[in-house]
N, C-alpha and C. Protein backbone atom coordinates (compact mmCIF):
# COMPACT_ATOMS: atom_id res chain seq x y z
N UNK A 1 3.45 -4.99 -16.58
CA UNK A 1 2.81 -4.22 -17.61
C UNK A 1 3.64 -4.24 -18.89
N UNK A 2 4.84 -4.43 -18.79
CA UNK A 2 5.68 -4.01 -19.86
C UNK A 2 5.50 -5.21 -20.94
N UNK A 3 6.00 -6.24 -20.13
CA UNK A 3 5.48 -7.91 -20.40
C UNK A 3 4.37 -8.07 -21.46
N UNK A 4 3.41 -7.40 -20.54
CA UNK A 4 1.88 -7.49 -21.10
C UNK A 4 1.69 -6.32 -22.93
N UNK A 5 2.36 -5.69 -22.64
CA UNK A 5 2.21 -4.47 -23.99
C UNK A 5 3.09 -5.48 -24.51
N UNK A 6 4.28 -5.91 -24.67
CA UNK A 6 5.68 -6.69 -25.57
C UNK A 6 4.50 -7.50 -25.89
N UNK A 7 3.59 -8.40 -25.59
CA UNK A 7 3.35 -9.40 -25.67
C UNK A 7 2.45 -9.21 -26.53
N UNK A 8 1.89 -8.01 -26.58
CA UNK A 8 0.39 -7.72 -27.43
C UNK A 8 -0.85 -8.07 -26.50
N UNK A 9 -0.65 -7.98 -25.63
CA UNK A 9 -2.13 -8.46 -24.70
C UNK A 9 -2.39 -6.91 -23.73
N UNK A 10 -3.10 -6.57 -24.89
CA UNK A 10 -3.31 -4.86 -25.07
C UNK A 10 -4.49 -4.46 -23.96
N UNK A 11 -5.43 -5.41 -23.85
CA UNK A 11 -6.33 -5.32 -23.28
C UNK A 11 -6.09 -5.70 -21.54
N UNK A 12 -5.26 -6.73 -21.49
CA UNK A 12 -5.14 -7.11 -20.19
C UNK A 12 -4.13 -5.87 -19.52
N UNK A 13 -2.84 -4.98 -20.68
CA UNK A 13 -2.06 -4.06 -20.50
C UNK A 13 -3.15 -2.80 -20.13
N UNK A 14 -4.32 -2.29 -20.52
CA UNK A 14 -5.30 -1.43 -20.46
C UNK A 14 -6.08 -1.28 -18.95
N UNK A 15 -6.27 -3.05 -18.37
CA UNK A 15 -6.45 -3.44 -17.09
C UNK A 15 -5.91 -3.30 -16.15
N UNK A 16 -4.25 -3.07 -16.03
CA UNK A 16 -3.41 -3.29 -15.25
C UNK A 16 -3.26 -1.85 -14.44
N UNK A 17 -3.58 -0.93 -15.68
CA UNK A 17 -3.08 0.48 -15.21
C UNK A 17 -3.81 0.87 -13.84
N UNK A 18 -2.95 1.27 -12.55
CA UNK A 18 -3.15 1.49 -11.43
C UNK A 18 -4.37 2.76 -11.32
N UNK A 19 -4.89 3.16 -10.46
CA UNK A 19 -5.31 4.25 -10.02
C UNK A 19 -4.87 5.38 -9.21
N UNK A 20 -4.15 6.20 -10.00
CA UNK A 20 -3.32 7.47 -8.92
C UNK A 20 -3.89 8.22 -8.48
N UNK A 21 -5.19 8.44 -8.54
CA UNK A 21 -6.34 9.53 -8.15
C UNK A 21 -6.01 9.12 -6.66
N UNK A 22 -5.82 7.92 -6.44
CA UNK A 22 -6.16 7.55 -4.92
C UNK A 22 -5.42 8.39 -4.23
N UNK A 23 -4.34 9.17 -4.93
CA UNK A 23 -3.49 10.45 -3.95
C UNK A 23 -3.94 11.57 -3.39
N UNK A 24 -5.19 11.82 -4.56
CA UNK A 24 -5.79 13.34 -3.84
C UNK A 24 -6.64 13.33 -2.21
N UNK A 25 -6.54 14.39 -2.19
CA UNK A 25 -7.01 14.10 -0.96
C UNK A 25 -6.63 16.29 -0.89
N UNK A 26 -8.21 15.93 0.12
CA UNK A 26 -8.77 17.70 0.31
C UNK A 26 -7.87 18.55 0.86
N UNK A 27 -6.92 17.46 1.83
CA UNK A 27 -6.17 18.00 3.27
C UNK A 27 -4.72 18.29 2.76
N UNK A 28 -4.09 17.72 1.82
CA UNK A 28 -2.79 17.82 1.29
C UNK A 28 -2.74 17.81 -0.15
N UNK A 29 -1.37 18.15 -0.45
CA UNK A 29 -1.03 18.36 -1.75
C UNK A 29 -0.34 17.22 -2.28
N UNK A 30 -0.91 16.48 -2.89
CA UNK A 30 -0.60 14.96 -3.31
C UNK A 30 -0.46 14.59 -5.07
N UNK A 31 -0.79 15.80 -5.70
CA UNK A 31 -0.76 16.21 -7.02
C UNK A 31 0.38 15.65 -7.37
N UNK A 32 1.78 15.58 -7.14
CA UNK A 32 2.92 15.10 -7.61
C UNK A 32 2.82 13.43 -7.77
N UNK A 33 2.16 12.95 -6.73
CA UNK A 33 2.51 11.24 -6.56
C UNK A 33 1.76 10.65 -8.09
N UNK A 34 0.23 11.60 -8.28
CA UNK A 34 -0.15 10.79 -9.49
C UNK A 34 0.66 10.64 -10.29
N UNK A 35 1.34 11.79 -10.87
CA UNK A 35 2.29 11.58 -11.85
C UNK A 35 3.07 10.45 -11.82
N UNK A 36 3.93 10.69 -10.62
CA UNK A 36 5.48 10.19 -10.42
C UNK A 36 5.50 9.09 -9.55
N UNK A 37 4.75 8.61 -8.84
CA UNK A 37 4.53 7.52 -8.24
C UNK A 37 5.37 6.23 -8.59
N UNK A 38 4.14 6.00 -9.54
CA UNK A 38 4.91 4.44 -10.44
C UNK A 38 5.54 4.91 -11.30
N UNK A 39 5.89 6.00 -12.12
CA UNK A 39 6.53 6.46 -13.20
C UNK A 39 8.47 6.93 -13.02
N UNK A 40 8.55 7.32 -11.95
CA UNK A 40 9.80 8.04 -11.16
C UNK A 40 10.95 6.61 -10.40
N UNK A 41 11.65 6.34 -10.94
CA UNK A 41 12.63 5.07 -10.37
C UNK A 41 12.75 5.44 -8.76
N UNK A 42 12.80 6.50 -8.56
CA UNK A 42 13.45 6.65 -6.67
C UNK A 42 12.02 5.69 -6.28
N UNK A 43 10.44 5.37 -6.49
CA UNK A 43 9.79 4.92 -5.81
C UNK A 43 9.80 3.70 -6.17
N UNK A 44 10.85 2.75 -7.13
CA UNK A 44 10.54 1.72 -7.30
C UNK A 44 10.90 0.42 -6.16
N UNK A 45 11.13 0.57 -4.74
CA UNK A 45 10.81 0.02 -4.00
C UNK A 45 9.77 0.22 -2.63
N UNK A 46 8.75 0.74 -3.50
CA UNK A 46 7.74 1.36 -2.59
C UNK A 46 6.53 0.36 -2.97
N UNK A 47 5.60 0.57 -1.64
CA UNK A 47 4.46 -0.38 -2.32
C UNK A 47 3.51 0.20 -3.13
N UNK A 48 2.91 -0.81 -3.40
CA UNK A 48 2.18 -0.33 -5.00
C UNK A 48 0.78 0.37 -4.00
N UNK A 49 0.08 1.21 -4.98
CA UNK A 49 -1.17 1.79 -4.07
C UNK A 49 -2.22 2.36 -5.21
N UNK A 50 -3.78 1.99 -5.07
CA UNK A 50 -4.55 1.99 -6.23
C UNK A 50 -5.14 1.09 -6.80
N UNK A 51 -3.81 -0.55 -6.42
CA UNK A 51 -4.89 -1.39 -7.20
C UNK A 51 -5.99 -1.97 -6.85
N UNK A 52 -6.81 -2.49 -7.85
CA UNK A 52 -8.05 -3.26 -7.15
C UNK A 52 -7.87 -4.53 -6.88
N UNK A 53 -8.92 -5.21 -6.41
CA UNK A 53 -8.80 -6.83 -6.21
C UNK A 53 -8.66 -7.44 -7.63
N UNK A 54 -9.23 -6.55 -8.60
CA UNK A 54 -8.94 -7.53 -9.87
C UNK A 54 -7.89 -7.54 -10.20
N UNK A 55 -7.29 -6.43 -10.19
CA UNK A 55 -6.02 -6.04 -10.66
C UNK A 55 -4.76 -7.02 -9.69
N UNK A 56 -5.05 -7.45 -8.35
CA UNK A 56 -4.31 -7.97 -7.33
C UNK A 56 -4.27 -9.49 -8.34
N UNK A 57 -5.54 -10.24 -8.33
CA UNK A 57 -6.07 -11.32 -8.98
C UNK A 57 -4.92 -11.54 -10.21
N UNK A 58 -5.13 -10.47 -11.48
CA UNK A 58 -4.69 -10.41 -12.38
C UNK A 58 -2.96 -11.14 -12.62
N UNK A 59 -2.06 -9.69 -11.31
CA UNK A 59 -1.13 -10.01 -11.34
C UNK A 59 -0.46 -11.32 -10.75
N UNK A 60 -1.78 -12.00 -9.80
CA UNK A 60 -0.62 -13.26 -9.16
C UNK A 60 -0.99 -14.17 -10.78
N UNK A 61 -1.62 -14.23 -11.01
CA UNK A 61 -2.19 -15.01 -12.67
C UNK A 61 -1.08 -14.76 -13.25
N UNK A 62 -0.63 -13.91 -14.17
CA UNK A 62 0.90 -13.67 -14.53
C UNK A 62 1.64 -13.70 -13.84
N UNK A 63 1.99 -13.71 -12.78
CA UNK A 63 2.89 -14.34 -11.90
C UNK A 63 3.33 -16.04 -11.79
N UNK A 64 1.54 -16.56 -11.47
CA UNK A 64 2.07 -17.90 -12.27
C UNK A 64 2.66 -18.29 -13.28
N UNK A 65 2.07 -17.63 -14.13
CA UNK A 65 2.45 -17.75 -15.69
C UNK A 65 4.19 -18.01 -16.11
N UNK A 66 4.66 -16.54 -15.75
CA UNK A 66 5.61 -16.47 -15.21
C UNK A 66 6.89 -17.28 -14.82
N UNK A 67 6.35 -18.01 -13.73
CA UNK A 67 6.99 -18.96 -13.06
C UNK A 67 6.95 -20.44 -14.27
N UNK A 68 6.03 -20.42 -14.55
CA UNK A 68 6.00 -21.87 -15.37
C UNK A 68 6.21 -21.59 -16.81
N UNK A 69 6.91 -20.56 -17.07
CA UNK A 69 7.47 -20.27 -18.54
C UNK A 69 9.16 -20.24 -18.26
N UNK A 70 9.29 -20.23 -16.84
CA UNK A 70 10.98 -20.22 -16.66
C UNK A 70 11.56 -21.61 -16.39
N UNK A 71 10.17 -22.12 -15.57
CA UNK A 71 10.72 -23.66 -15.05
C UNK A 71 9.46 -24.85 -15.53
N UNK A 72 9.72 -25.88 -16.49
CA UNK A 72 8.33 -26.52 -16.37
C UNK A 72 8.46 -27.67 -15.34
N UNK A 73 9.82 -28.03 -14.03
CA UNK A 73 9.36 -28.89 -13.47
C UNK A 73 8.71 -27.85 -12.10
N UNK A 74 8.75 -27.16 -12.10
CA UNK A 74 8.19 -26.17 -10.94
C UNK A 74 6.89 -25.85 -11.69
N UNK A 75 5.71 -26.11 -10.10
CA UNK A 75 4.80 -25.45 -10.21
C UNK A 75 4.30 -25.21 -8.85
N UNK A 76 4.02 -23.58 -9.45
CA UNK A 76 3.95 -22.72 -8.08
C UNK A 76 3.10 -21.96 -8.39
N UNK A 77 1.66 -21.75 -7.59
CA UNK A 77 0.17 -20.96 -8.04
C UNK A 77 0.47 -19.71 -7.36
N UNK A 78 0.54 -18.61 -7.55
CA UNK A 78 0.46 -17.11 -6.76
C UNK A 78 -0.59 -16.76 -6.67
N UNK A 79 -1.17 -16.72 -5.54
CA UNK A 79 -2.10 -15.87 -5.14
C UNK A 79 -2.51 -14.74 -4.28
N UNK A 80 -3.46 -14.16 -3.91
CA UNK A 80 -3.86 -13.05 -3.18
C UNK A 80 -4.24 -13.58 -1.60
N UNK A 81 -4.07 -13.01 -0.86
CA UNK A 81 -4.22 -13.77 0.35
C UNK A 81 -6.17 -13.87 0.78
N UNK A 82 -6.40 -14.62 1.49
CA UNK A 82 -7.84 -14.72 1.78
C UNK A 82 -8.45 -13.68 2.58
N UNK A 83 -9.10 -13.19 3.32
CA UNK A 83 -9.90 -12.53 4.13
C UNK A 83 -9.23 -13.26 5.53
N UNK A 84 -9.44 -14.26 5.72
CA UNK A 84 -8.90 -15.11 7.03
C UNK A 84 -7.29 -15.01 6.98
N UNK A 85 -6.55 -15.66 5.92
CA UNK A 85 -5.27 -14.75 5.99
C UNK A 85 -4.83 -13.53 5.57
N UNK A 86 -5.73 -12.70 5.30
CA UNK A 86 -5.23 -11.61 5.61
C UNK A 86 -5.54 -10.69 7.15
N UNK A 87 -6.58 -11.45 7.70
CA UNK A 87 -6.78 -11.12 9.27
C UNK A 87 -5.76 -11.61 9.95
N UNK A 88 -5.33 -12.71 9.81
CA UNK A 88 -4.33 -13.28 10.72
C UNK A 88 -2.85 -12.56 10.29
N UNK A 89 -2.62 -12.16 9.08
CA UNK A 89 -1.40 -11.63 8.97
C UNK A 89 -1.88 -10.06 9.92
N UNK A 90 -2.60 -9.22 10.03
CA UNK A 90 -3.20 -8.08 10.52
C UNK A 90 -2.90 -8.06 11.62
N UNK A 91 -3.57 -9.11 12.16
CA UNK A 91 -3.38 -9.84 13.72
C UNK A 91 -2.25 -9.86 14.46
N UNK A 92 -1.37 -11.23 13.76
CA UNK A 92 -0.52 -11.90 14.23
C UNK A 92 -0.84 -13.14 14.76
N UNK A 93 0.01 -14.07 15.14
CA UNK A 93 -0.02 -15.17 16.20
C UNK A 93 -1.00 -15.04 16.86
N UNK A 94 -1.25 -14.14 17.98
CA UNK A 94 -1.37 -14.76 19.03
C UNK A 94 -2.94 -13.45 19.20
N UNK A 95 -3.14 -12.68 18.05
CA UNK A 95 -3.84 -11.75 17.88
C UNK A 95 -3.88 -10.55 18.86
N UNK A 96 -2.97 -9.98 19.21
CA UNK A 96 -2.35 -8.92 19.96
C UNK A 96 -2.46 -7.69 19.02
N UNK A 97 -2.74 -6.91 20.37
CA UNK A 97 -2.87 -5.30 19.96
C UNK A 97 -1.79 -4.85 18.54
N UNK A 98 -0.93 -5.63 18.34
CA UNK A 98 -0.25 -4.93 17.10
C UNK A 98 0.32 -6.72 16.12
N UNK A 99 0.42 -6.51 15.44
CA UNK A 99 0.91 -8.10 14.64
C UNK A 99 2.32 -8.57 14.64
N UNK A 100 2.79 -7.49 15.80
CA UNK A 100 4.83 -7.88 15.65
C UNK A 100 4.18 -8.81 17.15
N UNK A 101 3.29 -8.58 17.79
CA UNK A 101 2.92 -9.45 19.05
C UNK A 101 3.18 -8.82 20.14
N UNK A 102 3.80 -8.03 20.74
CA UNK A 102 4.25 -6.47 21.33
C UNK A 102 3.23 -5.40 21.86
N UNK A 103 2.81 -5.37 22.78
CA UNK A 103 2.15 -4.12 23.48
C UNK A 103 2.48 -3.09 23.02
N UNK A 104 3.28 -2.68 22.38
CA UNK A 104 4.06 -1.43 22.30
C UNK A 104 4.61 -0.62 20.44
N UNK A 105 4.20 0.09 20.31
CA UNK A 105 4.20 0.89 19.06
C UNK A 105 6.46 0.89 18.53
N UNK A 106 6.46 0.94 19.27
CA UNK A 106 8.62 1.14 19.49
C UNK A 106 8.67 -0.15 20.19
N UNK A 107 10.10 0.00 19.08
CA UNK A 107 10.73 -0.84 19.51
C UNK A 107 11.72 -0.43 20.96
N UNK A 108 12.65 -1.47 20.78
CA UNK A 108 13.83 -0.78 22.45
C UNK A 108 14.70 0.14 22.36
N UNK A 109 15.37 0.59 20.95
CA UNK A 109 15.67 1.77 20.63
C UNK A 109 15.10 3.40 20.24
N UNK A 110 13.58 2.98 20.40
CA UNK A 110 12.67 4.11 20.42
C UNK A 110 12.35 4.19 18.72
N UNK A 111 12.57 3.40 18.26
CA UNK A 111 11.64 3.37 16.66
C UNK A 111 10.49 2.54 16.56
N UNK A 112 9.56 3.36 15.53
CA UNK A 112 8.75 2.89 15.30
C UNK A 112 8.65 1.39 14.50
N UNK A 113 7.81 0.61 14.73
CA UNK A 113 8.09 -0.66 13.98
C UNK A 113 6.87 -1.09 13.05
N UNK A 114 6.11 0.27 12.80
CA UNK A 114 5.48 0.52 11.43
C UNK A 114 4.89 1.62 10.85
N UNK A 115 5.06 2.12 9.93
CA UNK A 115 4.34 3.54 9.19
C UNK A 115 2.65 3.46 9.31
N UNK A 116 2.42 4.45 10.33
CA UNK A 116 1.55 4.52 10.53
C UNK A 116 1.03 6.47 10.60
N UNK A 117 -0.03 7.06 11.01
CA UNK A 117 0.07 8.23 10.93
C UNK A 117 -0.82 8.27 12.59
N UNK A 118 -0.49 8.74 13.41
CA UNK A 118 -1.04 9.13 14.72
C UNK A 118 -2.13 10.15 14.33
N UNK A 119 -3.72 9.45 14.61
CA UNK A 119 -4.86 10.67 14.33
C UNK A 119 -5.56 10.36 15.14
N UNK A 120 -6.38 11.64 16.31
CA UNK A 120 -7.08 11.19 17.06
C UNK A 120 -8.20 12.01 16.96
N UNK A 121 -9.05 12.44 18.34
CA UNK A 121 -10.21 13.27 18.43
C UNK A 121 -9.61 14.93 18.45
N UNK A 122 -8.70 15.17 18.78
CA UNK A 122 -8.15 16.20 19.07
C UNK A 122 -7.63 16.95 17.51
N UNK A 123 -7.63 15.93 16.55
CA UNK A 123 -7.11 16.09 14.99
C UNK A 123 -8.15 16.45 14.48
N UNK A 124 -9.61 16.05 15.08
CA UNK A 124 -10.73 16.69 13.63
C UNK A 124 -11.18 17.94 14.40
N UNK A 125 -11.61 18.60 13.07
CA UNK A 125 -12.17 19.88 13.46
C UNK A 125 -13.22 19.94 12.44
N UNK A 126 -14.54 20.43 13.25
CA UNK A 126 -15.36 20.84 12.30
C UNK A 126 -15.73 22.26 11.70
N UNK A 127 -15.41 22.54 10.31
CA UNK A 127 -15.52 23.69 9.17
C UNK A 127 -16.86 24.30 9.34
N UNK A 128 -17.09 25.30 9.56
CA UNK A 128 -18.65 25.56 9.26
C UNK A 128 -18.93 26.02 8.36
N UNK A 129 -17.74 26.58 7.82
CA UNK A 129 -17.99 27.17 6.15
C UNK A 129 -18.32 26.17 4.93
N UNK A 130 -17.69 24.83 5.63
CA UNK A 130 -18.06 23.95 4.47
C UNK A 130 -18.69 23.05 5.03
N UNK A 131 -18.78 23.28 6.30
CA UNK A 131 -19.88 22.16 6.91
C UNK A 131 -19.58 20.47 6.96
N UNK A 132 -18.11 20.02 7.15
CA UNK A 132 -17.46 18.74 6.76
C UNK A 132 -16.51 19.20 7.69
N UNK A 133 -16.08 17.84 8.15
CA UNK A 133 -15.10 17.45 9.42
C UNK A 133 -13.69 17.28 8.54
N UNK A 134 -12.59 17.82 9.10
CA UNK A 134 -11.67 18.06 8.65
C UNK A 134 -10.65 16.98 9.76
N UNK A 135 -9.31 16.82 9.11
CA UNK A 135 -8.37 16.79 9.77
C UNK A 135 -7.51 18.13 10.12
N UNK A 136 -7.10 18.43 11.38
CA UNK A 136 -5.83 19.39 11.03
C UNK A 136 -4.82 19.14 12.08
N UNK A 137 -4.10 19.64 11.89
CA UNK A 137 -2.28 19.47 12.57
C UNK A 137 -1.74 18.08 12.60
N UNK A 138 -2.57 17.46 11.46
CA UNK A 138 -2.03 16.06 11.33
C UNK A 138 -0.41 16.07 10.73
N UNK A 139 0.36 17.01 10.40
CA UNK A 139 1.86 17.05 10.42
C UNK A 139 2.21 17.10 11.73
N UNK A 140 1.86 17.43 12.76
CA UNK A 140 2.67 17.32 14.35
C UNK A 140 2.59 15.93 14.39
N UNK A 141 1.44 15.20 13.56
CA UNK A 141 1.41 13.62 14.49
C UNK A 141 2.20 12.55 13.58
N UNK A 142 2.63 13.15 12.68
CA UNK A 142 3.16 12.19 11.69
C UNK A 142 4.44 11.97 11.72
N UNK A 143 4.97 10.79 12.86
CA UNK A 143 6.39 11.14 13.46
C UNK A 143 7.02 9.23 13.30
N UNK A 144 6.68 8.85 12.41
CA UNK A 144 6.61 7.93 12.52
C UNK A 144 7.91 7.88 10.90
N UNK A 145 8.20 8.85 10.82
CA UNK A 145 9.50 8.96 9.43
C UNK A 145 8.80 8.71 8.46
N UNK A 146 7.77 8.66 8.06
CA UNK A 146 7.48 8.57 6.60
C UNK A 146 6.19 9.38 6.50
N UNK A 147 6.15 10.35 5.66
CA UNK A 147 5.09 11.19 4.96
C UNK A 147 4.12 10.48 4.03
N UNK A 148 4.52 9.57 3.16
CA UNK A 148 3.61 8.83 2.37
C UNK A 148 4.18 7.26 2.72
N UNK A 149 4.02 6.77 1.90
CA UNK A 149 4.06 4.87 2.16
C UNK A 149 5.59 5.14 1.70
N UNK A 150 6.31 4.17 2.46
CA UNK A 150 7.86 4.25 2.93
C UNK A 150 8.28 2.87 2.11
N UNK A 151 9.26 2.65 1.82
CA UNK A 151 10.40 1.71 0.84
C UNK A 151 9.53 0.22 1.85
N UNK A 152 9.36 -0.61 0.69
CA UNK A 152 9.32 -2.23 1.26
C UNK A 152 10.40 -2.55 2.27
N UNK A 153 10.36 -2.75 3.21
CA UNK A 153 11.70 -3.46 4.53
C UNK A 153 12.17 -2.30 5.00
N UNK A 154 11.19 -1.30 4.98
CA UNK A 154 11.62 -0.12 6.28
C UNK A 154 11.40 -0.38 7.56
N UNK A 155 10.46 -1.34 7.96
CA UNK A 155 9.79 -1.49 9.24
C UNK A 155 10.58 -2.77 9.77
């Protein structure tokens, strides 16, 4: 983004801007992340969250760009992964219950080997005052060390 404003390409800088709304949510208090999310350095090795496919599109495009403004005997296209690879990365190899290939949520030291949030039938409850299915005591199930999306190479 910064790139893109220095550069004067005001419009593509106008495009880029993420969506932080994607934080709210009925069940928790998520009001802080819009702000501070992308704005706050402690999250700058966190993954990005909000963008769209255009916006995904956009950035491997300057990414190329990028690359072939540093090196002109290198050329290297960035892109977004496909539907088919992104199933197979989902997957894994050998398409097993989890994509490390592993039956099993832990590893052999008893950690988890991805941020995930444990929610089952026992988590919804239905409101009659508002007439909409709720989550609740989804903090007992969230044991997996991370409350929101956790640093890139935690897992």
């Amino acid at each position: 983004m910064y790139f893109l404003k220095a550069n004067g390409r005001i419009e593509e800088y106008k495009a880029s801007h993420l969506d932080t709304t994607v934080w709210r949510n009925k069940l928790a208090y998520n009001e802080p992340y819009i702000s501070y999310y992308y704005q706050h350095p402690a999250y700058k090795d966190y993954p990005v969250v909000g963008m769209s496919l255009e916006q995904a599109k956009a950035y491997a495009n300057w990414l190329t760009e990028i690359f072939a403004l540093k090196d002109d005997d290198v050329e290297i296209e960035f892109s977004i992964p496909t539907k088919v690879e992104w199933m197979r990365a989902a997957r894994g190899e050998r398409a097993s219950v989890y994509p490390w290939g592993g039956p099993y949520m832990r590893n052999s030291k008893g950690l988890y080997l991805a941020n995930f949030k444990t929610i089952d039938a026992s988590s919804e409850h239905y409101n009659t005052s508002t007439e909409e299915y709720e989550i609740r005591n989804q903090g007992l199930n969230q044991n997996d060390g991370g409350f929101i999306t956790t640093p890139v190479g935690s897992y």
